[in-house]
N, C-alpha and C. Protein backbone atom coordinates (compact mmCIF):
# COMPACT_ATOMS: atom_id res chain seq x y z
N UNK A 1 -32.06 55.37 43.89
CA UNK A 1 -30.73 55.95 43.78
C UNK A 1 -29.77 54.89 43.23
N UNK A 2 -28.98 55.24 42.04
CA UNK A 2 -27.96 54.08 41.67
C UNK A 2 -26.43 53.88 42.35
N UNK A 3 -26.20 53.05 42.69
CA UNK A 3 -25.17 52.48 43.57
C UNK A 3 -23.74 53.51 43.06
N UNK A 4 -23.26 53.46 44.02
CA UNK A 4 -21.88 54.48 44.02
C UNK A 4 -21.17 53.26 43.65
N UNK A 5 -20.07 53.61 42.40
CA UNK A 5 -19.16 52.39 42.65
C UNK A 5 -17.97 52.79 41.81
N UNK A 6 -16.60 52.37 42.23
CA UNK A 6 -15.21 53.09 42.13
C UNK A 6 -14.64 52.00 41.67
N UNK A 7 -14.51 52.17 40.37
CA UNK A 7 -13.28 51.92 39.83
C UNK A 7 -11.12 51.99 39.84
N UNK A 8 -10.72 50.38 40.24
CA UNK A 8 -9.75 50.57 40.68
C UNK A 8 -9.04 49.85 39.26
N UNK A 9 -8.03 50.73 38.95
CA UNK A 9 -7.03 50.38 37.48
C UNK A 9 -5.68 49.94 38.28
N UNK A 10 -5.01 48.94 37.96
CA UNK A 10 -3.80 48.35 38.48
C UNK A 10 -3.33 47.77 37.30
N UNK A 11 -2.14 47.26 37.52
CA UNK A 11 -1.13 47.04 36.25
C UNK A 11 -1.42 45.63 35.85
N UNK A 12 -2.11 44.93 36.77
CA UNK A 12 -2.72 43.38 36.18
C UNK A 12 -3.78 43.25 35.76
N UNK A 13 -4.86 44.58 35.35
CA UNK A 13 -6.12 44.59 35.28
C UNK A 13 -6.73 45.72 36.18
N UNK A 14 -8.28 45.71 35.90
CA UNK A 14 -9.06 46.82 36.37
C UNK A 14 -10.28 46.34 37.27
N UNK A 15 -10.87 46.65 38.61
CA UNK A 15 -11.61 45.99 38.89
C UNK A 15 -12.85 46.97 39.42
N UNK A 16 -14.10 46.61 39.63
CA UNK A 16 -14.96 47.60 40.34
C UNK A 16 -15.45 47.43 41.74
N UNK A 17 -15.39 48.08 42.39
CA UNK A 17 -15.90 47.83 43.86
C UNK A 17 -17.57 48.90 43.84
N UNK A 18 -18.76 48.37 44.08
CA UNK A 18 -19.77 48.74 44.33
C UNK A 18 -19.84 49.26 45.74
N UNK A 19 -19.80 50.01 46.54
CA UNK A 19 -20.42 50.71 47.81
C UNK A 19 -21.31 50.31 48.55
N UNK A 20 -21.33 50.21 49.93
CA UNK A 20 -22.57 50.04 50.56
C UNK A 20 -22.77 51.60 51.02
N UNK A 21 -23.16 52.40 50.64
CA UNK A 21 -23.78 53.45 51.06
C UNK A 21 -24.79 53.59 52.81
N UNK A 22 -25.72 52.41 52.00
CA UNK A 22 -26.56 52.20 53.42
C UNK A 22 -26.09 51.71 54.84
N UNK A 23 -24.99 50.67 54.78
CA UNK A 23 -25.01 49.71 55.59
C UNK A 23 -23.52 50.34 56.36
N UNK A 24 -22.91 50.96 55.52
CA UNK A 24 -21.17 51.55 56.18
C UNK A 24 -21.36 53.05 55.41
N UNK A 25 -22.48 54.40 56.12
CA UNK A 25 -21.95 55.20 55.27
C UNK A 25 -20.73 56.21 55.86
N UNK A 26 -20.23 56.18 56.64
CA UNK A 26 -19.82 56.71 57.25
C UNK A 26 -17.84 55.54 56.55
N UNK A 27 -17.22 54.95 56.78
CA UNK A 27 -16.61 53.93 56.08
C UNK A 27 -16.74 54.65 54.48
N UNK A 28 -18.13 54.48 53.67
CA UNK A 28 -17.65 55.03 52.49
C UNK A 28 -17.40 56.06 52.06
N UNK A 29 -17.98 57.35 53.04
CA UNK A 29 -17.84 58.51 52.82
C UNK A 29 -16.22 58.66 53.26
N UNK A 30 -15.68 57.88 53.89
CA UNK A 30 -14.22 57.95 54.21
C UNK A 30 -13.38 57.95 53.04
N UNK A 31 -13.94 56.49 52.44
CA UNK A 31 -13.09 55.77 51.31
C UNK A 31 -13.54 56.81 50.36
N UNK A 32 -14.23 57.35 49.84
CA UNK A 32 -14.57 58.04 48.36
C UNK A 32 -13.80 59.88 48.40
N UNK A 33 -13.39 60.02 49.95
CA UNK A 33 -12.73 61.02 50.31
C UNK A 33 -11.19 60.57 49.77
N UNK A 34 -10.86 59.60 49.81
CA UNK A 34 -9.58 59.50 49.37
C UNK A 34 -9.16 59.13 48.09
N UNK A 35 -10.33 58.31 47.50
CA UNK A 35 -10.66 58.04 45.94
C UNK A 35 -10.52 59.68 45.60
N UNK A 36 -11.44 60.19 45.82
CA UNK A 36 -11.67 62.03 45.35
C UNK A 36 -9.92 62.88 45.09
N UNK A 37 -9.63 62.66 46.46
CA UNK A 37 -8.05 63.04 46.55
C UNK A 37 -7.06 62.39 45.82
N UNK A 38 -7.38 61.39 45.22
CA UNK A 38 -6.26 61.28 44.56
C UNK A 38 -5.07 59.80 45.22
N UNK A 39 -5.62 60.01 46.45
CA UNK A 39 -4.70 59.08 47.62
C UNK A 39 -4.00 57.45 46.63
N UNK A 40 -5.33 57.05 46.54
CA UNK A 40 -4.67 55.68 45.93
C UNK A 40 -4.02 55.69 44.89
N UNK A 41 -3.98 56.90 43.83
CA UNK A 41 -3.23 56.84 42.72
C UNK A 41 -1.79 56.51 42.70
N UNK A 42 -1.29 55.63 42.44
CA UNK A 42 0.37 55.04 42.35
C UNK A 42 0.27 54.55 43.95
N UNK A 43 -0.59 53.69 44.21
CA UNK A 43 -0.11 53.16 45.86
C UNK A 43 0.08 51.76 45.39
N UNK A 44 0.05 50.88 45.98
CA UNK A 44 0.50 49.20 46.43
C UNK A 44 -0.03 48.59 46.74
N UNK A 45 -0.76 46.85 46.52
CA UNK A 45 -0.76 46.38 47.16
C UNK A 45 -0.09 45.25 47.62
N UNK A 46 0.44 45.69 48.97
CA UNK A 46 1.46 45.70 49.62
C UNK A 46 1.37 44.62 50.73
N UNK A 47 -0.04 43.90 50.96
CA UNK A 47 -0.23 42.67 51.73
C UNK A 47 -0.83 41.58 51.08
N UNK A 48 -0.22 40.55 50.51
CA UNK A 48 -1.13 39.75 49.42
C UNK A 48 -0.90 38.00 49.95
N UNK A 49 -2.03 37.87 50.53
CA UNK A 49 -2.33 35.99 50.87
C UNK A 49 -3.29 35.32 50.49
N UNK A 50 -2.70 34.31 49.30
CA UNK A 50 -3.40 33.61 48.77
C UNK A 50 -4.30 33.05 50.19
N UNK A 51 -5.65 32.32 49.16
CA UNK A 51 -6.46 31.78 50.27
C UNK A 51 -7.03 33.11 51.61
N UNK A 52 -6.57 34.14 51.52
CA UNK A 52 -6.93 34.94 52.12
C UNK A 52 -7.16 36.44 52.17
N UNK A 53 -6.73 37.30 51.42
CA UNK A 53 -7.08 38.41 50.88
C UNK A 53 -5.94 39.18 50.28
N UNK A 54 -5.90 40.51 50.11
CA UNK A 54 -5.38 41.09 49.16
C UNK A 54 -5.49 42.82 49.43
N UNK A 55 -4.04 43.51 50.35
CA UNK A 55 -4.73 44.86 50.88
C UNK A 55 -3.55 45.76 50.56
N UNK A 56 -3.86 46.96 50.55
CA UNK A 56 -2.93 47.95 49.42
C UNK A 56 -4.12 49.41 49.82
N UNK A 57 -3.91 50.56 49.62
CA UNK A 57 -3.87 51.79 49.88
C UNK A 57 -3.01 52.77 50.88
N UNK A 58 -2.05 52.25 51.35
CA UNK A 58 -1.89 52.97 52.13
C UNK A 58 0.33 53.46 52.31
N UNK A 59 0.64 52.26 50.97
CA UNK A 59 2.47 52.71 50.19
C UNK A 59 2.21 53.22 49.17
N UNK A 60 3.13 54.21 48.93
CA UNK A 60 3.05 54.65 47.62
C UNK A 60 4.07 53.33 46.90
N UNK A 61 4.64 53.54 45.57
CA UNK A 61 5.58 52.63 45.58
C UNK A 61 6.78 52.19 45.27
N UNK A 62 7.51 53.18 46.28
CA UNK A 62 9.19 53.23 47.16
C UNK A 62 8.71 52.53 48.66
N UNK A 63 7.12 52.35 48.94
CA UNK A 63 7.37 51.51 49.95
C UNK A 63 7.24 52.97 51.45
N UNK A 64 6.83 54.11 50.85
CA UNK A 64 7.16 54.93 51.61
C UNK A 64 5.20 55.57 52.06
N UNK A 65 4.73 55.47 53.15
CA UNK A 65 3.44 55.07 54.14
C UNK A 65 2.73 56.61 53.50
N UNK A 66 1.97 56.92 53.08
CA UNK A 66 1.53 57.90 52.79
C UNK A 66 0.45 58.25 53.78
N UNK A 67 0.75 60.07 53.75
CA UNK A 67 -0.38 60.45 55.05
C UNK A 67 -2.09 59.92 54.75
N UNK A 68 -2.29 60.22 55.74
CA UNK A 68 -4.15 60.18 56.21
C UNK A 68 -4.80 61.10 56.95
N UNK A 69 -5.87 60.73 56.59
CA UNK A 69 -7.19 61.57 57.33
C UNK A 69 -7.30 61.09 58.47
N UNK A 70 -7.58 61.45 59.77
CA UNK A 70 -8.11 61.03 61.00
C UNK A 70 -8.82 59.73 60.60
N UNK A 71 -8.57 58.82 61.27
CA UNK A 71 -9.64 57.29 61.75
C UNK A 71 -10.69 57.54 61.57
N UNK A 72 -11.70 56.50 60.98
CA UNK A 72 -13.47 56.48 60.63
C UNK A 72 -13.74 55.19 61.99
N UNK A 73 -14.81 55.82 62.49
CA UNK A 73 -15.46 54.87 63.22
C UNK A 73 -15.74 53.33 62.83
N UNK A 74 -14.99 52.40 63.46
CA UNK A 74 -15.61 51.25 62.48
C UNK A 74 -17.54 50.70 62.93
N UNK A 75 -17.56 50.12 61.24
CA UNK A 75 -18.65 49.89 61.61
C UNK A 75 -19.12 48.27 61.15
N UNK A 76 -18.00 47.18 61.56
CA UNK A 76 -18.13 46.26 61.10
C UNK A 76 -19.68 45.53 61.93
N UNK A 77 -19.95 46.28 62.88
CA UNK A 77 -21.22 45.94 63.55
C UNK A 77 -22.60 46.19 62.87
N UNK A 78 -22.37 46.66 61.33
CA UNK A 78 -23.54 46.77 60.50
C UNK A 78 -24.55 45.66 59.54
N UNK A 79 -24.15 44.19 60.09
CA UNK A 79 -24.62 42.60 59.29
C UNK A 79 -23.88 42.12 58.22
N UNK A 80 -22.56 43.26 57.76
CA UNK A 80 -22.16 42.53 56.50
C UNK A 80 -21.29 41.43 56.78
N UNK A 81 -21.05 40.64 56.19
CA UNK A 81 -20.11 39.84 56.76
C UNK A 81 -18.81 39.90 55.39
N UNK A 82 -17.61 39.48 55.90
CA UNK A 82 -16.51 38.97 55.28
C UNK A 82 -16.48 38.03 54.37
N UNK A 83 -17.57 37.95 53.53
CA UNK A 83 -17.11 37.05 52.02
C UNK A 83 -16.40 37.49 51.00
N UNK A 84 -16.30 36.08 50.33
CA UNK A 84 -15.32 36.23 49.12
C UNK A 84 -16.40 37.68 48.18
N UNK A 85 -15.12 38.31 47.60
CA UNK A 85 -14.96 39.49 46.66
C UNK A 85 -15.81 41.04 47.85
N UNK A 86 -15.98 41.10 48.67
CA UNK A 86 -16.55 42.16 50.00
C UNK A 86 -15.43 43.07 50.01
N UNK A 87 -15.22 44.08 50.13
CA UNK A 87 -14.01 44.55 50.67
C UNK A 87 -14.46 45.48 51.70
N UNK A 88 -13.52 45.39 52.66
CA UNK A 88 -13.27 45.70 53.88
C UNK A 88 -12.09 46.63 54.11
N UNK A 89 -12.26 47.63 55.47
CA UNK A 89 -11.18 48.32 55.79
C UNK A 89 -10.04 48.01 56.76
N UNK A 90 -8.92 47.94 56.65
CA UNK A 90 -7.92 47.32 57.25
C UNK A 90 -8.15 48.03 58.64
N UNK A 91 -7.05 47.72 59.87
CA UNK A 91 -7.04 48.48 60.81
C UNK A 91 -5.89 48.33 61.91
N UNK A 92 -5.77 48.55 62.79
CA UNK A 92 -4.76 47.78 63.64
C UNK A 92 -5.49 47.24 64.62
N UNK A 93 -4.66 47.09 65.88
CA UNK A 93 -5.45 45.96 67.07
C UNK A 93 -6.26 47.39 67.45
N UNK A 94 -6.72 48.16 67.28
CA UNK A 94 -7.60 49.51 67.91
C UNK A 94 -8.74 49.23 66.80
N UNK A 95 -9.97 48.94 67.30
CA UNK A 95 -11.13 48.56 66.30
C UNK A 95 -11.54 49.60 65.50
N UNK A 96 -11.17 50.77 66.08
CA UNK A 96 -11.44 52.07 65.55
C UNK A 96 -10.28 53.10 64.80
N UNK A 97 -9.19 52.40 64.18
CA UNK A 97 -8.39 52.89 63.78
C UNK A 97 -7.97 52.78 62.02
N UNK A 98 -9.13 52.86 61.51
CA UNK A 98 -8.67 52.27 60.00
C UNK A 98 -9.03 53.76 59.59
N UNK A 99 -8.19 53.94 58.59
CA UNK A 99 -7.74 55.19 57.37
C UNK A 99 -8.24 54.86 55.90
N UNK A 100 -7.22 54.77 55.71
CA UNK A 100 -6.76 54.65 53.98
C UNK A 100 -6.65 53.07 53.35
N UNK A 101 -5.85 52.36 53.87
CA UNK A 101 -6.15 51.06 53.29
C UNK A 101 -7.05 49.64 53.64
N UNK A 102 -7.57 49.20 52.50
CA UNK A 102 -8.58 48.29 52.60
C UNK A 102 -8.30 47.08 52.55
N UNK A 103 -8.55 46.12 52.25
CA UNK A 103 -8.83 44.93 51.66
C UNK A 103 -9.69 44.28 50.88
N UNK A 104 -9.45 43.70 49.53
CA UNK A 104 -10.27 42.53 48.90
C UNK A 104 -10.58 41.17 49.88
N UNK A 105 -11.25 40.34 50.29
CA UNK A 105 -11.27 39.00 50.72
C UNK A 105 -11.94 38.08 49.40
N UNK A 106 -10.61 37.34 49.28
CA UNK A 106 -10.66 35.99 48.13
C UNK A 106 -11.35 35.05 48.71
N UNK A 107 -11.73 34.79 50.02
CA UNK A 107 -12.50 33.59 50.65
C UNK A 107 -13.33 34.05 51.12
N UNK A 108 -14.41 33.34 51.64
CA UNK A 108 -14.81 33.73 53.19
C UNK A 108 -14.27 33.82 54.10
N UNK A 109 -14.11 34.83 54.89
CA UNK A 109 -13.44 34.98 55.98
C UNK A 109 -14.34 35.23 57.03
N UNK A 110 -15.32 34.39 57.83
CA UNK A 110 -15.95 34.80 58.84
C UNK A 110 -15.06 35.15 60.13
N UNK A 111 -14.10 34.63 60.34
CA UNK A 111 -13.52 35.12 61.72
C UNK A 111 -13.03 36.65 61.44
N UNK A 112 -12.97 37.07 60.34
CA UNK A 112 -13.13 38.56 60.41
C UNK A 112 -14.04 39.70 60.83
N UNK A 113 -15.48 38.79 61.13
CA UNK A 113 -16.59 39.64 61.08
C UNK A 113 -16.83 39.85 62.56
N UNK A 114 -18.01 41.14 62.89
CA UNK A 114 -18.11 41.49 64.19
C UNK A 114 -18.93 40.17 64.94
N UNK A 115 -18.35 40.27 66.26
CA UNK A 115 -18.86 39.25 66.86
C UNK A 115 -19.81 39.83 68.13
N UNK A 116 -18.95 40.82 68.62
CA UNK A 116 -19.20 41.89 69.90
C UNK A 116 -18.83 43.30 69.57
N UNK A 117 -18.85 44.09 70.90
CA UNK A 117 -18.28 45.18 70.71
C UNK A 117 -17.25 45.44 71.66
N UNK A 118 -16.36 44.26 71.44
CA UNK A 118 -15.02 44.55 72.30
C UNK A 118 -13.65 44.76 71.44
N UNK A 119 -12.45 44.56 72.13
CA UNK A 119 -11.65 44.88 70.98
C UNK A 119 -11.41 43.69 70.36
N UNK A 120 -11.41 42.33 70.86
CA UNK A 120 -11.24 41.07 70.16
C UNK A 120 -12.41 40.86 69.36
N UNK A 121 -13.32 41.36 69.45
CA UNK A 121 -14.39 40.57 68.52
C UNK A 121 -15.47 41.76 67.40
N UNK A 122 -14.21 43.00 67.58
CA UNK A 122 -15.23 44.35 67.01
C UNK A 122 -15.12 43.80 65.28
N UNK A 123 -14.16 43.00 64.85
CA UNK A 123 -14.18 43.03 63.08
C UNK A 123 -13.84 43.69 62.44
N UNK A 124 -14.42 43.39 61.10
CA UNK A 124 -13.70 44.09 59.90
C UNK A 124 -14.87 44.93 59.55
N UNK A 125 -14.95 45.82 59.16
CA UNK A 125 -16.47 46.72 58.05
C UNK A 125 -16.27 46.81 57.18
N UNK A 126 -16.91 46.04 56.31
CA UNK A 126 -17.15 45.52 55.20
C UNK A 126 -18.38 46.71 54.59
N UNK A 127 -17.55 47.41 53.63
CA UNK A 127 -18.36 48.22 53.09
C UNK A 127 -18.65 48.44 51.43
N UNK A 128 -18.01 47.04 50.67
CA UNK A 128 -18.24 47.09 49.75
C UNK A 128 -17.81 45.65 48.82
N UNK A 129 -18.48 45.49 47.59
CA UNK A 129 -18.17 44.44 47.05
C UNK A 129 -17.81 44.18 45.62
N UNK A 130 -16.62 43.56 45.04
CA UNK A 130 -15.86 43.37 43.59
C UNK A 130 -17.08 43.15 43.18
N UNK A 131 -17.73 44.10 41.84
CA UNK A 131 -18.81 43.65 41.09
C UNK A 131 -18.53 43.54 39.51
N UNK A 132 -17.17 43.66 39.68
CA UNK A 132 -16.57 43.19 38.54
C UNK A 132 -15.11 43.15 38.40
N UNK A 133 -14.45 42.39 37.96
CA UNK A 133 -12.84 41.94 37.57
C UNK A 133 -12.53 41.23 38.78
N UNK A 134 -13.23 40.18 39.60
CA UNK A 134 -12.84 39.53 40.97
C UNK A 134 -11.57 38.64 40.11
N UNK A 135 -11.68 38.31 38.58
CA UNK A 135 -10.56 37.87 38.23
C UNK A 135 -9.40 38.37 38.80
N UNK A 136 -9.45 39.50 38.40
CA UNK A 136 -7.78 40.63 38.82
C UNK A 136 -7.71 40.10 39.90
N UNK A 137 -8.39 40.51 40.54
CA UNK A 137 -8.15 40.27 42.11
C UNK A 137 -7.63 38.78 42.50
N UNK A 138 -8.61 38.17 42.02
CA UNK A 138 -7.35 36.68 42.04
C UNK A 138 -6.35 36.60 41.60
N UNK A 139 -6.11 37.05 41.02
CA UNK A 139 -4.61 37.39 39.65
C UNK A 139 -3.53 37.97 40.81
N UNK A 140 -4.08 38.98 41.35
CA UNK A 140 -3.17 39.54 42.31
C UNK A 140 -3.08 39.09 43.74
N UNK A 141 -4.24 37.98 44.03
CA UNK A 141 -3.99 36.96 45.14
C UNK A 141 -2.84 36.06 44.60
N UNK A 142 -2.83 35.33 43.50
CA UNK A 142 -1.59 34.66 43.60
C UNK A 142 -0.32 35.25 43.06
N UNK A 143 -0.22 36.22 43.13
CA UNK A 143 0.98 36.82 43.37
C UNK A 143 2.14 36.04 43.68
N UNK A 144 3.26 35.81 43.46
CA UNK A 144 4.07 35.31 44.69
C UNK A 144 5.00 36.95 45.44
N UNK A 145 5.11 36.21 46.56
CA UNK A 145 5.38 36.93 47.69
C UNK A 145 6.31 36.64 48.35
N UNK A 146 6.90 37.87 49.06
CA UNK A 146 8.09 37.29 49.97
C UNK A 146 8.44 38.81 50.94
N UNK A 147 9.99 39.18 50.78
CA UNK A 147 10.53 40.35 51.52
C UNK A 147 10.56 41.60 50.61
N UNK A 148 9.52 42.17 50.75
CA UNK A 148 9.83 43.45 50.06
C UNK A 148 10.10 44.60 50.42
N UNK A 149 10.49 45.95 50.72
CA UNK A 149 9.83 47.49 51.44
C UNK A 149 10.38 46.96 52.44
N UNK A 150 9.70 47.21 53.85
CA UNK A 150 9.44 47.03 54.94
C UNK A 150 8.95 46.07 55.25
N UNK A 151 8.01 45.13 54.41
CA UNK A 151 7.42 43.65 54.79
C UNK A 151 8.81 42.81 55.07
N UNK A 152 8.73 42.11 55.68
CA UNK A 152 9.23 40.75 56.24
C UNK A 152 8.90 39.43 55.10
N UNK A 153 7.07 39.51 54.89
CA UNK A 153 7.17 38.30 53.88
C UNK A 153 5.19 39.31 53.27
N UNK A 154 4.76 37.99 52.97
CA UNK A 154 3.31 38.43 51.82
C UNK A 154 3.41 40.16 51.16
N UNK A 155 4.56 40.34 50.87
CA UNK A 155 4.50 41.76 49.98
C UNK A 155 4.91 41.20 48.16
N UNK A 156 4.17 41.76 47.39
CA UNK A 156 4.80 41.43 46.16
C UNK A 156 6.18 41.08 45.89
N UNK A 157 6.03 40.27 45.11
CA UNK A 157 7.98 40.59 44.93
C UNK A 157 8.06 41.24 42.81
N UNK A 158 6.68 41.50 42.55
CA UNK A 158 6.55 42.50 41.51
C UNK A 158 5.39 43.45 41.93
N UNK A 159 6.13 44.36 42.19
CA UNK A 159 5.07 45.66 42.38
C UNK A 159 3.36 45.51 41.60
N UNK A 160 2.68 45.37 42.39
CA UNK A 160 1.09 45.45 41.76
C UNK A 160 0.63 46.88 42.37
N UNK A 161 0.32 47.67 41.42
CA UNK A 161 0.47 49.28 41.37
C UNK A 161 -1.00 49.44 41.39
N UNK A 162 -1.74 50.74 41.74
CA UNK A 162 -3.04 50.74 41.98
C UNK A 162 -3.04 51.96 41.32
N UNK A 163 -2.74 51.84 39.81
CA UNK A 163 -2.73 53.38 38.83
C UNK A 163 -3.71 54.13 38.83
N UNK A 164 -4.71 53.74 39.28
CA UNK A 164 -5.91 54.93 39.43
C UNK A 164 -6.88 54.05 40.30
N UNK A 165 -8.14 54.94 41.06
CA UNK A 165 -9.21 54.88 41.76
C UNK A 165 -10.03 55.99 41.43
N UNK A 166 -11.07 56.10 40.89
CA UNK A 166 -12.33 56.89 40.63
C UNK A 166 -13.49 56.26 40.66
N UNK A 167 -14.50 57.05 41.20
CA UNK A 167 -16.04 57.03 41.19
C UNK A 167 -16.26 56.61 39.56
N UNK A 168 -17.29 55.53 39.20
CA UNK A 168 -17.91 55.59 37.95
C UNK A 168 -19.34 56.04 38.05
């Protein structure tokens, strides 16, 4: 079977994210539900730290939180870990609460990955990886950043727009 993989177009470049189907399917069947819909078209990314990643799906861009689908089970407990170009689903302090927006990771980030199955150590699920344009993605790691929207600080201070997301 050939790898599912979604193409993301932004105003600094275009990049591809390959799928783990096997390892998070439940995570990608989430993400390709919102690729399908349309969701990321004209969203943001709206959290950007050099040396550390790069996350956007979930502002349109007035900065204004666009709805979601019910929470996907996380499944950062599946071996992937948090390396550079992986992307992962964001979440809050509830291990089980991620939607719509993801993250690129520009480094390794092991203290992201599952450690346990508690709430300090459940992780990130990592369900997919830049298999092409990790340039962009650096491009839009160094961003500079500050107060934008609703951020306080690491939000663009030039809109990096996420003009399309589709399956290739």
């Amino acid at each position: 079977m050939k790898a599912q993989s979604v193409a993301i177009v932004t105003n600094l470049g275009s990049f591809t994210i390959t799928l783990d189907t096997a390892r998070a399917p439940a995570t990608v069947a989430n993400f390709l539900r919102y690729v399908d819909d349309g969701h990321y078209d004209d969203t943001v990314f709206h959290r950007v730290i050099a040396g550390f990643m790069v996350q956007g799906g979930g502002y349109d861009t007035s900065f204004e939180k666009k709805p979601t689908l019910p929470p996907v089970h996380n499944e950062a407990d599946n071996g992937v870990k948090n390396r550079r170009a992986t992307v992962a689903m964001a979440r809050t302090a509830d291990p089980h609460s991620a939607t719509a927006q993801f993250f690129v990771n520009v480094v390794d980030n092991a203290f992201l990955d599952h450690t346990e199955m508690t709430s300090r150590g459940w992780g990130y699920a990592v369900f997919g990886t830049v298999t092409e344009g990790m340039d962009v993605v650096d491009r839009i790691a160094s961003s500079p950043t500050g107060h934008a929207g609703p951020f306080a600080k690491d939000a663009p201070l030039s809109p990096i727009v996420i003009q399309s997301a589709r399956r290739i």
